[in-house]
C-alpha atoms as a PDB file:
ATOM      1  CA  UNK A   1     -31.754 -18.002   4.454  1.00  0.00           C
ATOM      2  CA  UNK A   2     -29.573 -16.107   7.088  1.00  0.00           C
ATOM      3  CA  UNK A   3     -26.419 -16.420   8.363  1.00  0.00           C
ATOM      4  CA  UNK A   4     -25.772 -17.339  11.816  1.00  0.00           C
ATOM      5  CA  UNK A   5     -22.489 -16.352  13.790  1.00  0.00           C
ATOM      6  CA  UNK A   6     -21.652 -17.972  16.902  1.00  0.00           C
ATOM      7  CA  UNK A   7     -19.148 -16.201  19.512  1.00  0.00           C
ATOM      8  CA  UNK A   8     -18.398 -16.161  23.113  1.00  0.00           C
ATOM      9  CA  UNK A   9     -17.052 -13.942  25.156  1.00  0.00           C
ATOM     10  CA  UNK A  10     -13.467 -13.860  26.613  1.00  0.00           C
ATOM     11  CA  UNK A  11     -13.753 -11.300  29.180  1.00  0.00           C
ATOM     12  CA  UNK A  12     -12.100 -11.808  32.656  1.00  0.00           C
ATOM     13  CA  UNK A  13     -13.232  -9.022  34.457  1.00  0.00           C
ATOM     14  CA  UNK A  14     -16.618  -6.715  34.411  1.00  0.00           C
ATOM     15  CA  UNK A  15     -17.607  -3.874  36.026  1.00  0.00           C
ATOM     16  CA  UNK A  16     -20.644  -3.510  37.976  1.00  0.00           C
ATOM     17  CA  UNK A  17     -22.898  -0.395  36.885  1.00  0.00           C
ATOM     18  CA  UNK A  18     -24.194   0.573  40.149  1.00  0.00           C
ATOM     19  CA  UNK A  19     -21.111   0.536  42.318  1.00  0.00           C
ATOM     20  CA  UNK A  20     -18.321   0.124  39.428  1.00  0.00           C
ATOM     21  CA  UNK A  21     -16.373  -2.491  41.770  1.00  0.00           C
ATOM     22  CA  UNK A  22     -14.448  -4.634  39.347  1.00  0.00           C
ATOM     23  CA  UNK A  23     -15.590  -8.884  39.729  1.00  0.00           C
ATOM     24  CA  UNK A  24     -13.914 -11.306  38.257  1.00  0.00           C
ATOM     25  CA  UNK A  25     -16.743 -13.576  40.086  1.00  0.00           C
ATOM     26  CA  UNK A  26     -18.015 -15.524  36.974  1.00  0.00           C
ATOM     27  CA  UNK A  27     -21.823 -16.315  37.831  1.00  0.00           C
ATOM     28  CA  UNK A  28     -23.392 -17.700  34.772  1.00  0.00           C
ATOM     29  CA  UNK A  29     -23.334 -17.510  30.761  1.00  0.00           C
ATOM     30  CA  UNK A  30     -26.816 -16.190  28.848  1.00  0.00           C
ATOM     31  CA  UNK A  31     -27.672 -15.499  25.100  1.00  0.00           C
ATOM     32  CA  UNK A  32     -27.985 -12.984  22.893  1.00  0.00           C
ATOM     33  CA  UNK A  33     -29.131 -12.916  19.762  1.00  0.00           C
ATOM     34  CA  UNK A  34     -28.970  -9.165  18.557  1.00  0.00           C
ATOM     35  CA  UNK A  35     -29.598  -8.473  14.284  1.00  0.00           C
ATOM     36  CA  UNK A  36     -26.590  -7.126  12.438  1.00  0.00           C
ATOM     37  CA  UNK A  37     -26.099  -5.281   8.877  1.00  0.00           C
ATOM     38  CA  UNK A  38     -26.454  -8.102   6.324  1.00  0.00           C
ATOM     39  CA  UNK A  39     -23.451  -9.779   4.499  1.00  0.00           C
ATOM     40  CA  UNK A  40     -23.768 -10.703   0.269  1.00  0.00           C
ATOM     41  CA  UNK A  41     -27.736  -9.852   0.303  1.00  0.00           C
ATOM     42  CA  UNK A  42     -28.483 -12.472   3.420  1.00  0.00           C
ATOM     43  CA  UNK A  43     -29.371 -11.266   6.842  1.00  0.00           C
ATOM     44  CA  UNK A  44     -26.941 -11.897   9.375  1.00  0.00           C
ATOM     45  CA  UNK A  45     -28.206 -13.079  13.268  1.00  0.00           C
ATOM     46  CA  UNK A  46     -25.141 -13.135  16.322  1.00  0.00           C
ATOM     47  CA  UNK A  47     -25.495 -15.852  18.918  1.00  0.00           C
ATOM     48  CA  UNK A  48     -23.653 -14.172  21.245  1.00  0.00           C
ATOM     49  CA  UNK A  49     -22.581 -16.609  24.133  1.00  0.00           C
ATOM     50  CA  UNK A  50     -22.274 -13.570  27.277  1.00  0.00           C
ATOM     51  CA  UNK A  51     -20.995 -13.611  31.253  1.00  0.00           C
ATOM     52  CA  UNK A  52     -22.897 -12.867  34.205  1.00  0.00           C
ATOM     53  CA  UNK A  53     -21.115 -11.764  36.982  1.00  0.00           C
ATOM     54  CA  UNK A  54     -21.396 -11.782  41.024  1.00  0.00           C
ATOM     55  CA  UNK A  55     -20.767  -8.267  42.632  1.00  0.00           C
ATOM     56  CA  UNK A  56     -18.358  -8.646  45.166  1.00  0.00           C
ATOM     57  CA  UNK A  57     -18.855  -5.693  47.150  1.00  0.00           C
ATOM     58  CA  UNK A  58     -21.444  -6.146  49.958  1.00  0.00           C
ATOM     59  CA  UNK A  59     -22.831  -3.026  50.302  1.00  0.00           C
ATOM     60  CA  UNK A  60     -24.186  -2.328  46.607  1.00  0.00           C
ATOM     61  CA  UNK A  61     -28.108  -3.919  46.510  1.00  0.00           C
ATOM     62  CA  UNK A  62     -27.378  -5.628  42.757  1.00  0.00           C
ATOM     63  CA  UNK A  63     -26.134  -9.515  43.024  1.00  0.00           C
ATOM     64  CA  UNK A  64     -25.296 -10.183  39.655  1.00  0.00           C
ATOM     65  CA  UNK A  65     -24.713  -8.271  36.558  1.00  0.00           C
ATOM     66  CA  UNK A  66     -24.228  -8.585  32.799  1.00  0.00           C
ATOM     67  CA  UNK A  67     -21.430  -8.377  30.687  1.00  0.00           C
ATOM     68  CA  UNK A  68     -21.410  -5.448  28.677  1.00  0.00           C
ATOM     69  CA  UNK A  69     -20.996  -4.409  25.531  1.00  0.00           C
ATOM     70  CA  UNK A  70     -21.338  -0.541  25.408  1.00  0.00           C
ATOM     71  CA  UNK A  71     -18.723  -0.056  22.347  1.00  0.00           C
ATOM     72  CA  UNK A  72     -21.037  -1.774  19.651  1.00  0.00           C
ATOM     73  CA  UNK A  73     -23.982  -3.059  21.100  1.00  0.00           C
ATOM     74  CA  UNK A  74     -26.280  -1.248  24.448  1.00  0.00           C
ATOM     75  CA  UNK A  75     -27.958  -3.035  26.852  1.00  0.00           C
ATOM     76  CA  UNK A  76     -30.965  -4.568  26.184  1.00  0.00           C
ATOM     77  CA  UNK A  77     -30.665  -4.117  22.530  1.00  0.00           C
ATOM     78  CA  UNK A  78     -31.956  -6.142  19.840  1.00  0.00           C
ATOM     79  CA  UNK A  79     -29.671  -4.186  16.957  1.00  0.00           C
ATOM     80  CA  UNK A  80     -25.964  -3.594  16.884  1.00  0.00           C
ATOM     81  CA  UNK A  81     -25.394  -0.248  17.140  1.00  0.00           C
ATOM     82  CA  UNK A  82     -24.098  -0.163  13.428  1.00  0.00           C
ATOM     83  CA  UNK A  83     -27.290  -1.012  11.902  1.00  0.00           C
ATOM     84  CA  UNK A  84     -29.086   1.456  14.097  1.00  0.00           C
ATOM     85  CA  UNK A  85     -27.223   4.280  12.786  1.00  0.00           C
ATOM     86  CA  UNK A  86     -27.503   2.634   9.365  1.00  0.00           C
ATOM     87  CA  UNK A  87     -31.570   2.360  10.176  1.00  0.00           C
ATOM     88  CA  UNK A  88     -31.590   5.920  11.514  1.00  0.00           C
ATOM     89  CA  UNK A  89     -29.554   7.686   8.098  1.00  0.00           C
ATOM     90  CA  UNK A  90     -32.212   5.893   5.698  1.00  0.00           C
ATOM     91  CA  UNK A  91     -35.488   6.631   7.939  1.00  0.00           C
ATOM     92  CA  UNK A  92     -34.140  10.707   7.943  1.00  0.00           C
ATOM     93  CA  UNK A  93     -33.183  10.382   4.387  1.00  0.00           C
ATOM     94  CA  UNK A  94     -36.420   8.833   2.444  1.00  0.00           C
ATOM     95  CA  UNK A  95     -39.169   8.415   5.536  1.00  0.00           C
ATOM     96  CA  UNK A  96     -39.978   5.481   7.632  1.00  0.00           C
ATOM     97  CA  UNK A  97     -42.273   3.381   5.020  1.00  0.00           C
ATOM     98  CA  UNK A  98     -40.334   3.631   2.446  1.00  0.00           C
ATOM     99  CA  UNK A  99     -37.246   2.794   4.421  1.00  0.00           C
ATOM    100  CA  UNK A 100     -39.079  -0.160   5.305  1.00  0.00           C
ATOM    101  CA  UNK A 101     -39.508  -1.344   1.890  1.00  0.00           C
ATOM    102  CA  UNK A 102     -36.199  -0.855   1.216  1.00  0.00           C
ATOM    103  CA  UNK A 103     -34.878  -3.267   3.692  1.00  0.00           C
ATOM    104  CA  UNK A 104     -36.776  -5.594   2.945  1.00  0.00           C
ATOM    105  CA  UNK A 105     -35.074  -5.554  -0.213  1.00  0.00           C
ATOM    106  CA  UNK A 106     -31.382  -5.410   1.792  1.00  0.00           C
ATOM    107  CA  UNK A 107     -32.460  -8.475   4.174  1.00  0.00           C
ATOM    108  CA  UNK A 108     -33.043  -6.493   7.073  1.00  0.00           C
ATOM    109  CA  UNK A 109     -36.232  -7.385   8.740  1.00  0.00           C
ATOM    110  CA  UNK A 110     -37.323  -4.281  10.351  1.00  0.00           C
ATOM    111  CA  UNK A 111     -41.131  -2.535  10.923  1.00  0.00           C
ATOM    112  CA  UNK A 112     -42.251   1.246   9.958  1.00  0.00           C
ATOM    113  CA  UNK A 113     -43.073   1.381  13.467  1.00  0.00           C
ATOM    114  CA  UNK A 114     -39.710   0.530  14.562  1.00  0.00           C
ATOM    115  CA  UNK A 115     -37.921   2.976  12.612  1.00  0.00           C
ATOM    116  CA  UNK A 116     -40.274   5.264  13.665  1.00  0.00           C
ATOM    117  CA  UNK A 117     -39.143   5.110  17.260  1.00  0.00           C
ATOM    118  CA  UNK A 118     -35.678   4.416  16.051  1.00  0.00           C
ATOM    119  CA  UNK A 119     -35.919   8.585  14.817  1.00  0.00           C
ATOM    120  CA  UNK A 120     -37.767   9.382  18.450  1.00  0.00           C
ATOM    121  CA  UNK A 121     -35.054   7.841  20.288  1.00  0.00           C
ATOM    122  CA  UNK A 122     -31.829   9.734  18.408  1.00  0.00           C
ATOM    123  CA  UNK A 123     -31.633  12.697  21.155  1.00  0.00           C
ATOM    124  CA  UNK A 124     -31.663  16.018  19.676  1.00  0.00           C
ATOM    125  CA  UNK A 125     -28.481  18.118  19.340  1.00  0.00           C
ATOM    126  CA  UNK A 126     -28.406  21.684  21.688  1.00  0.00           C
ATOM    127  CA  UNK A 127     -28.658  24.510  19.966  1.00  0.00           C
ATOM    128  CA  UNK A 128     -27.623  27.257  22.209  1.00  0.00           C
ATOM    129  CA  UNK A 129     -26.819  30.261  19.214  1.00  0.00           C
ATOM    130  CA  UNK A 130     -29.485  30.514  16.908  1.00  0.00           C
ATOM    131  CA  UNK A 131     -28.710  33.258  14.125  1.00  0.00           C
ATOM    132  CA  UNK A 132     -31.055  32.155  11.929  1.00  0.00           C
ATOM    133  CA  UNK A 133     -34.313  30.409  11.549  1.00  0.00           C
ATOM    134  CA  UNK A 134     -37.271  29.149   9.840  1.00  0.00           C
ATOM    135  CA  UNK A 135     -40.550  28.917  10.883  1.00  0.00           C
ATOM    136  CA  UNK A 136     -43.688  27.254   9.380  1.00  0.00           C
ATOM    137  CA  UNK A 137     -46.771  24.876  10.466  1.00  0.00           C
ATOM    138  CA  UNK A 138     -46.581  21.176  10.585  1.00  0.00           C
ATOM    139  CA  UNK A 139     -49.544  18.769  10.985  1.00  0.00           C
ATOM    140  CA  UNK A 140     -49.736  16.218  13.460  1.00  0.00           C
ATOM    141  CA  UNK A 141     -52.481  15.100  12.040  1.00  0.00           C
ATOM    142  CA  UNK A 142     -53.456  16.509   8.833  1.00  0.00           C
ATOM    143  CA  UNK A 143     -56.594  17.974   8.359  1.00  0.00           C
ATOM    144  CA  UNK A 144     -56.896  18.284  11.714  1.00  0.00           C
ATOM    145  CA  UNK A 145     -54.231  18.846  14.717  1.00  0.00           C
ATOM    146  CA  UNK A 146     -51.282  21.961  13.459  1.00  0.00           C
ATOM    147  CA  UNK A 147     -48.451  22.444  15.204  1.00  0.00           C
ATOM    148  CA  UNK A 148     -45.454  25.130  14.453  1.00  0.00           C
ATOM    149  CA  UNK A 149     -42.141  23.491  13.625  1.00  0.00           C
ATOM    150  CA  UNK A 150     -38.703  25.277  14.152  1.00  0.00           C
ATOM    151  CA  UNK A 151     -35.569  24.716  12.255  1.00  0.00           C
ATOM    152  CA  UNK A 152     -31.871  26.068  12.312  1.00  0.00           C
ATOM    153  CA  UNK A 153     -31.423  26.947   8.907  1.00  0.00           C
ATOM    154  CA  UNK A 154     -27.650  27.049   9.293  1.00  0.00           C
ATOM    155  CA  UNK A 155     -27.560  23.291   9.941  1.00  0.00           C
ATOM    156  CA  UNK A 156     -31.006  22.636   8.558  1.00  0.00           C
ATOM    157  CA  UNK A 157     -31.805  20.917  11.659  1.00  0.00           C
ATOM    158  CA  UNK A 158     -35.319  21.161  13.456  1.00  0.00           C
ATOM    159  CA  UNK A 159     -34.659  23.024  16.851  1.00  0.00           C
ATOM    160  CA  UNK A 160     -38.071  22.342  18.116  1.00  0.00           C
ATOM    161  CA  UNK A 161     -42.019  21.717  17.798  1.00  0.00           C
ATOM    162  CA  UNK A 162     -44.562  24.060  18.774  1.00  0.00           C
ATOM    163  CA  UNK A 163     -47.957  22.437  20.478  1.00  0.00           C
ATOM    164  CA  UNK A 164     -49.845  25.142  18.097  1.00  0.00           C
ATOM    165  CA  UNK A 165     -49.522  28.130  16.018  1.00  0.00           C
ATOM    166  CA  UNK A 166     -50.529  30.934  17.797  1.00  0.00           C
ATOM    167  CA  UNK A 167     -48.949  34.021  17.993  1.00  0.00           C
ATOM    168  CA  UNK A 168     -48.359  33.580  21.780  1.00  0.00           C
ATOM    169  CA  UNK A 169     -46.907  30.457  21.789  1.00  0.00           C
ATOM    170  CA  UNK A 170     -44.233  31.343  18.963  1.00  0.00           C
ATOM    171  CA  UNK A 171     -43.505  34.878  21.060  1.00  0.00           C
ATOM    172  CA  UNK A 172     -42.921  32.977  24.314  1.00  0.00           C
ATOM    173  CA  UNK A 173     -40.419  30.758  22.718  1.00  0.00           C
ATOM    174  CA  UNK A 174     -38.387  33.072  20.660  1.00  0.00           C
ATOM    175  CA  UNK A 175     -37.955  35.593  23.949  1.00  0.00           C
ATOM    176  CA  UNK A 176     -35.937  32.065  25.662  1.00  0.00           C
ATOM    177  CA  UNK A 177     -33.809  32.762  22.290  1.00  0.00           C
ATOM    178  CA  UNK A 178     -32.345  35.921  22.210  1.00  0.00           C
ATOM    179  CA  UNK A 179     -29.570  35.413  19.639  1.00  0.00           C
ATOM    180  CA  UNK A 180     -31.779  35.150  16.574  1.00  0.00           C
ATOM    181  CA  UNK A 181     -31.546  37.524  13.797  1.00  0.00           C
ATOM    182  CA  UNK A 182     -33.119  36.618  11.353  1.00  0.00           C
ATOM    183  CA  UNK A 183     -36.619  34.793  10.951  1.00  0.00           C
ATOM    184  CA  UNK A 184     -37.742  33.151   7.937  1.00  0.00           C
ATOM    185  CA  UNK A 185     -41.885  32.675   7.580  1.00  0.00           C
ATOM    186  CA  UNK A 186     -44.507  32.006   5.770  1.00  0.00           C
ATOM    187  CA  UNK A 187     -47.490  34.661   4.634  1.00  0.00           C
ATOM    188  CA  UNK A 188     -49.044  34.256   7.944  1.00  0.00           C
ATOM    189  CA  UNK A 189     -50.070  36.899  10.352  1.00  0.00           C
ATOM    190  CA  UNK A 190     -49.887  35.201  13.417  1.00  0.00           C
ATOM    191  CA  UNK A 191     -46.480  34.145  12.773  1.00  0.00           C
ATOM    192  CA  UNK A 192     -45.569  37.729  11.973  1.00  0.00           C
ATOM    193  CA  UNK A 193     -47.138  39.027  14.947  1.00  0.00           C
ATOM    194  CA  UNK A 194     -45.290  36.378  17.507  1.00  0.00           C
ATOM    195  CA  UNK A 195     -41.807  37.272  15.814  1.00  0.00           C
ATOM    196  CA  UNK A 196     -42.666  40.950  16.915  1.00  0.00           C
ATOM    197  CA  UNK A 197     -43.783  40.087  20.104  1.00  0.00           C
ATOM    198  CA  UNK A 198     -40.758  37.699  20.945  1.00  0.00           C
ATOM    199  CA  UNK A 199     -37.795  38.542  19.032  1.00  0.00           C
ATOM    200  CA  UNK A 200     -38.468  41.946  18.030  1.00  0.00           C
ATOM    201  CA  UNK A 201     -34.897  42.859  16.713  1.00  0.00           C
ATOM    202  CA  UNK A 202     -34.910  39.729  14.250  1.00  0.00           C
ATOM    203  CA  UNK A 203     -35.602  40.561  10.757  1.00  0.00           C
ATOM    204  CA  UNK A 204     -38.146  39.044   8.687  1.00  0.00           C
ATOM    205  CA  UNK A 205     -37.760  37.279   5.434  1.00  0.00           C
ATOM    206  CA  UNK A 206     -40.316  35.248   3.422  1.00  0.00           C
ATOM    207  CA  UNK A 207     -38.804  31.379   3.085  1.00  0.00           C
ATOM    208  CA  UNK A 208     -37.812  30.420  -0.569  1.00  0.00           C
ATOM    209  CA  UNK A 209     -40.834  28.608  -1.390  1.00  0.00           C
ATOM    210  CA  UNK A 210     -43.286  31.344  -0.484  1.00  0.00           C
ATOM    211  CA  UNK A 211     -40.961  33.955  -3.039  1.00  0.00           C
ATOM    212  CA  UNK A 212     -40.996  31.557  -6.065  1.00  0.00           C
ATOM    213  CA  UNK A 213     -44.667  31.416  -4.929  1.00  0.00           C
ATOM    214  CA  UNK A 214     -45.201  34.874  -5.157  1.00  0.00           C
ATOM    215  CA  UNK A 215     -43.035  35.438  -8.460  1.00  0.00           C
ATOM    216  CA  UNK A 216     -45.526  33.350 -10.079  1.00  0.00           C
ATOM    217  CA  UNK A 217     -48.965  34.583  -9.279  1.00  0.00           C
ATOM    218  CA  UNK A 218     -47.620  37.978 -10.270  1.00  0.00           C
ATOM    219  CA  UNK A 219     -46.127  36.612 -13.484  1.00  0.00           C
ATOM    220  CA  UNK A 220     -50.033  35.297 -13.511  1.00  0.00           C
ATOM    221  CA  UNK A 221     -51.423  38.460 -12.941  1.00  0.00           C
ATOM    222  CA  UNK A 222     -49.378  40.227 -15.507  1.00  0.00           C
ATOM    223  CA  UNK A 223     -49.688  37.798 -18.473  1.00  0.00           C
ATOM    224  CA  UNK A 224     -53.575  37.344 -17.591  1.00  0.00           C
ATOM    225  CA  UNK A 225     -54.281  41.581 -18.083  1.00  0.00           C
ATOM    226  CA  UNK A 226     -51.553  41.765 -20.901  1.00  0.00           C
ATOM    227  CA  UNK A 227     -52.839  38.912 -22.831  1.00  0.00           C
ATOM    228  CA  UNK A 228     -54.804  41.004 -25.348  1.00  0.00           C
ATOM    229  CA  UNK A 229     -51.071  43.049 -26.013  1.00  0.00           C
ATOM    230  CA  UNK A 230     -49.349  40.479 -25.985  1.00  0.00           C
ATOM    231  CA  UNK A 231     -51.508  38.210 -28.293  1.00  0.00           C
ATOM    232  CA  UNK A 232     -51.502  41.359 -30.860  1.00  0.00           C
ATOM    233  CA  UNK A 233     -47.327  40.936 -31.109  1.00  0.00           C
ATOM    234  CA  UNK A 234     -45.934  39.711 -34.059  1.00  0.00           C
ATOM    235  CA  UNK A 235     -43.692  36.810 -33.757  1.00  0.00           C
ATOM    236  CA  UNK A 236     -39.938  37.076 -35.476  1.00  0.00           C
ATOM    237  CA  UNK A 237     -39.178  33.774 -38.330  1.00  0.00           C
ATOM    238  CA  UNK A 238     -37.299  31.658 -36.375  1.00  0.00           C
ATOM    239  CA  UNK A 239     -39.763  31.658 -33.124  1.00  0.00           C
ATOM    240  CA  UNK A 240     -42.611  30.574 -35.821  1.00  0.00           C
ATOM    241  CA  UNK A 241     -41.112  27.647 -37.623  1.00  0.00           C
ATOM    242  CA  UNK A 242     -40.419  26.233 -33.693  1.00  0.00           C
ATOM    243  CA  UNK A 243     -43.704  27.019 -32.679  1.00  0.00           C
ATOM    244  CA  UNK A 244     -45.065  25.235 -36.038  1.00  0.00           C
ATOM    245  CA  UNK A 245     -43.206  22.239 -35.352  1.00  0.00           C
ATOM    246  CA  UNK A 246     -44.132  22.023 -32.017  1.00  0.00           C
ATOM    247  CA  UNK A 247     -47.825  22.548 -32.615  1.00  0.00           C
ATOM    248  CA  UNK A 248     -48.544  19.422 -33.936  1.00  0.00           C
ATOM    249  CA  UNK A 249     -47.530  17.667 -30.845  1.00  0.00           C
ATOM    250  CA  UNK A 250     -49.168  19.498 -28.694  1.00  0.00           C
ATOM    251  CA  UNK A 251     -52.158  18.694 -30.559  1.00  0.00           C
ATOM    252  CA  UNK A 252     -51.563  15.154 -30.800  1.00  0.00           C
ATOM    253  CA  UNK A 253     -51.021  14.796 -26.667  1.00  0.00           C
ATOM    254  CA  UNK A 254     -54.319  16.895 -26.078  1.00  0.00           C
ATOM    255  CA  UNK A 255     -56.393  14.174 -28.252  1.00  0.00           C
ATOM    256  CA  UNK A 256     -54.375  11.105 -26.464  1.00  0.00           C
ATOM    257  CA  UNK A 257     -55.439  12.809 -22.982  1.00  0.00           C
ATOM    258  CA  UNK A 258     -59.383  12.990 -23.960  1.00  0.00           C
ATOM    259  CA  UNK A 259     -59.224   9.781 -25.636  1.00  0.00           C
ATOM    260  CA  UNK A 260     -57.750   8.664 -22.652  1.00  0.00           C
ATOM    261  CA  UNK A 261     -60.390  10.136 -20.277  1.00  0.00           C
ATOM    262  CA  UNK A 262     -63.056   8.577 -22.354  1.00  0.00           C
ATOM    263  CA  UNK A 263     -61.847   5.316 -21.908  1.00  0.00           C
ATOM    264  CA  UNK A 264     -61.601   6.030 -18.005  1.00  0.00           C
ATOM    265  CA  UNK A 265     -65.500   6.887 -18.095  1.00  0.00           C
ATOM    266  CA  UNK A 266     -65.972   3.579 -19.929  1.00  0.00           C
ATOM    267  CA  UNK A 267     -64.211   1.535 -17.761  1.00  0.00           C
ATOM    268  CA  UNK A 268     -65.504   3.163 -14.566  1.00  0.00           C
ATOM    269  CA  UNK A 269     -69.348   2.655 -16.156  1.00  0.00           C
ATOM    270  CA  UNK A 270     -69.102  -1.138 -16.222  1.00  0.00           C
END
């Protein structure tokens, strides 16, 4: 069950958008029934009783116009401009679908699609100085279509979206951004080669994900050839009688898992 809040404007005067004469030329009422943030876990729907007003002046082409209501809710709208933001902080935060399910939850009956052009419609922010960036692939489609996605790593904001991620492409936008310094990339060699091409006085860093990447195939590499040393080392008391009393678990989860994988073959059989 919702809630349903009835109002009506009080307005005396309007101004019309395409001249901005002031009328005070009352020429009808018309509703609106725009979806708020809801109140004690029940969705709350405005009936919002609104002017229309006559434009006075008789040069401007528009006859009429609405009442508006810039401060809290735009033109056309179907949301107050309070739950937008409040639908735009969630989508960023967790992802459209599972912002959907989670409104569903908080009464607010809203679509993955909708957030999803909720997120296209919140303009981007300029970035004019760009110190430092990052620079990896994205998917528009996975499996398929790759693009090259650009983010300001001082704000951790995306700055942009590449079409591709070809060397050119990366070059040609980096030389319309002289300020960076700094580039942060993956192991690719395009990517390497379009930061030399385009912004060849940035330095180049490998991103945090792609170190702790690296870190661990070498610890890989090392403990693979030194296993035969290392497996001849003695081990001191007090390592032993952990590793003893640890051993029997370890044990004990490896026969759940196969166990467990047996019945899955059973059940998949029938």
């Amino acid at each position: 069950m919702s809630i349903v809040v009835h109002a009506e404007s009080t307005g005396q005067e309007a101004i019309c958008p395409d001249c901005g004469c002031t009328s005070t030329y009352c020429h009808g009422w018309y509703q609106r029934h725009p979806q708020t943030v809801s109140s004690v876990g029940r969705q709350m729907r405005l009936c919002l009783s609104m002017k229309r007003y006559r434009c006075c002046n008789p040069a401007c082409q528009r006859q009429t116009f609405a009442e508006q209501l810039s401060s809290w809710l735009r033109a056309f709208a179907r949301r107050t401009n309070q739950l937008t933001e409040l639908l735009y902080v969630v989508s960023v935060a967790v992802g459209a679908e599972v912002a959907h399910r989670v409104f569903r939850h908080l009464q607010i009956r809203v679509s993955g699609d909708t957030l999803l052009r909720v997120l296209r419609q919140k303009p981007v922010p300029p970035s004019h100085d760009l110190p430092v960036i990052g620079v990896d692939d994205w998917a528009f489609k996975r499996g398929r279509n790759y693009g090259t996605i650009i983010v300001n790593l001082e704000t951790h904001q995306v700055v942009d979206l590449l079409p591709d991620r070809t060397a050119d492409t990366l070059a040609n936008w980096l030389q319309a951004h002289p300020t960076i310094e700094i580039v942060a990339r993956d192991r690719s060699t395009d990517y390497s080669a379009g930061i030399r091409q385009g912004a060849p006085q940035a330095i180049q860093v490998a991103d945090r994900w792609h170190l702790l990447l690296n870190l661990r195939q070498m610890m890989e590499r090392y403990l693979t050839d030194s296993y035969t040393e290392l497996s001849g080392l003695s081990v001191g008391e007090a390592y032993q009688a952990v590793l003893d009393q640890q051993r029997p678990i370890f044990i004990r989860t490896k026969v759940m898992s196969v166990n467990f994988c047996k019945k899955g073959r059973r059940a998949l059989s029938f």
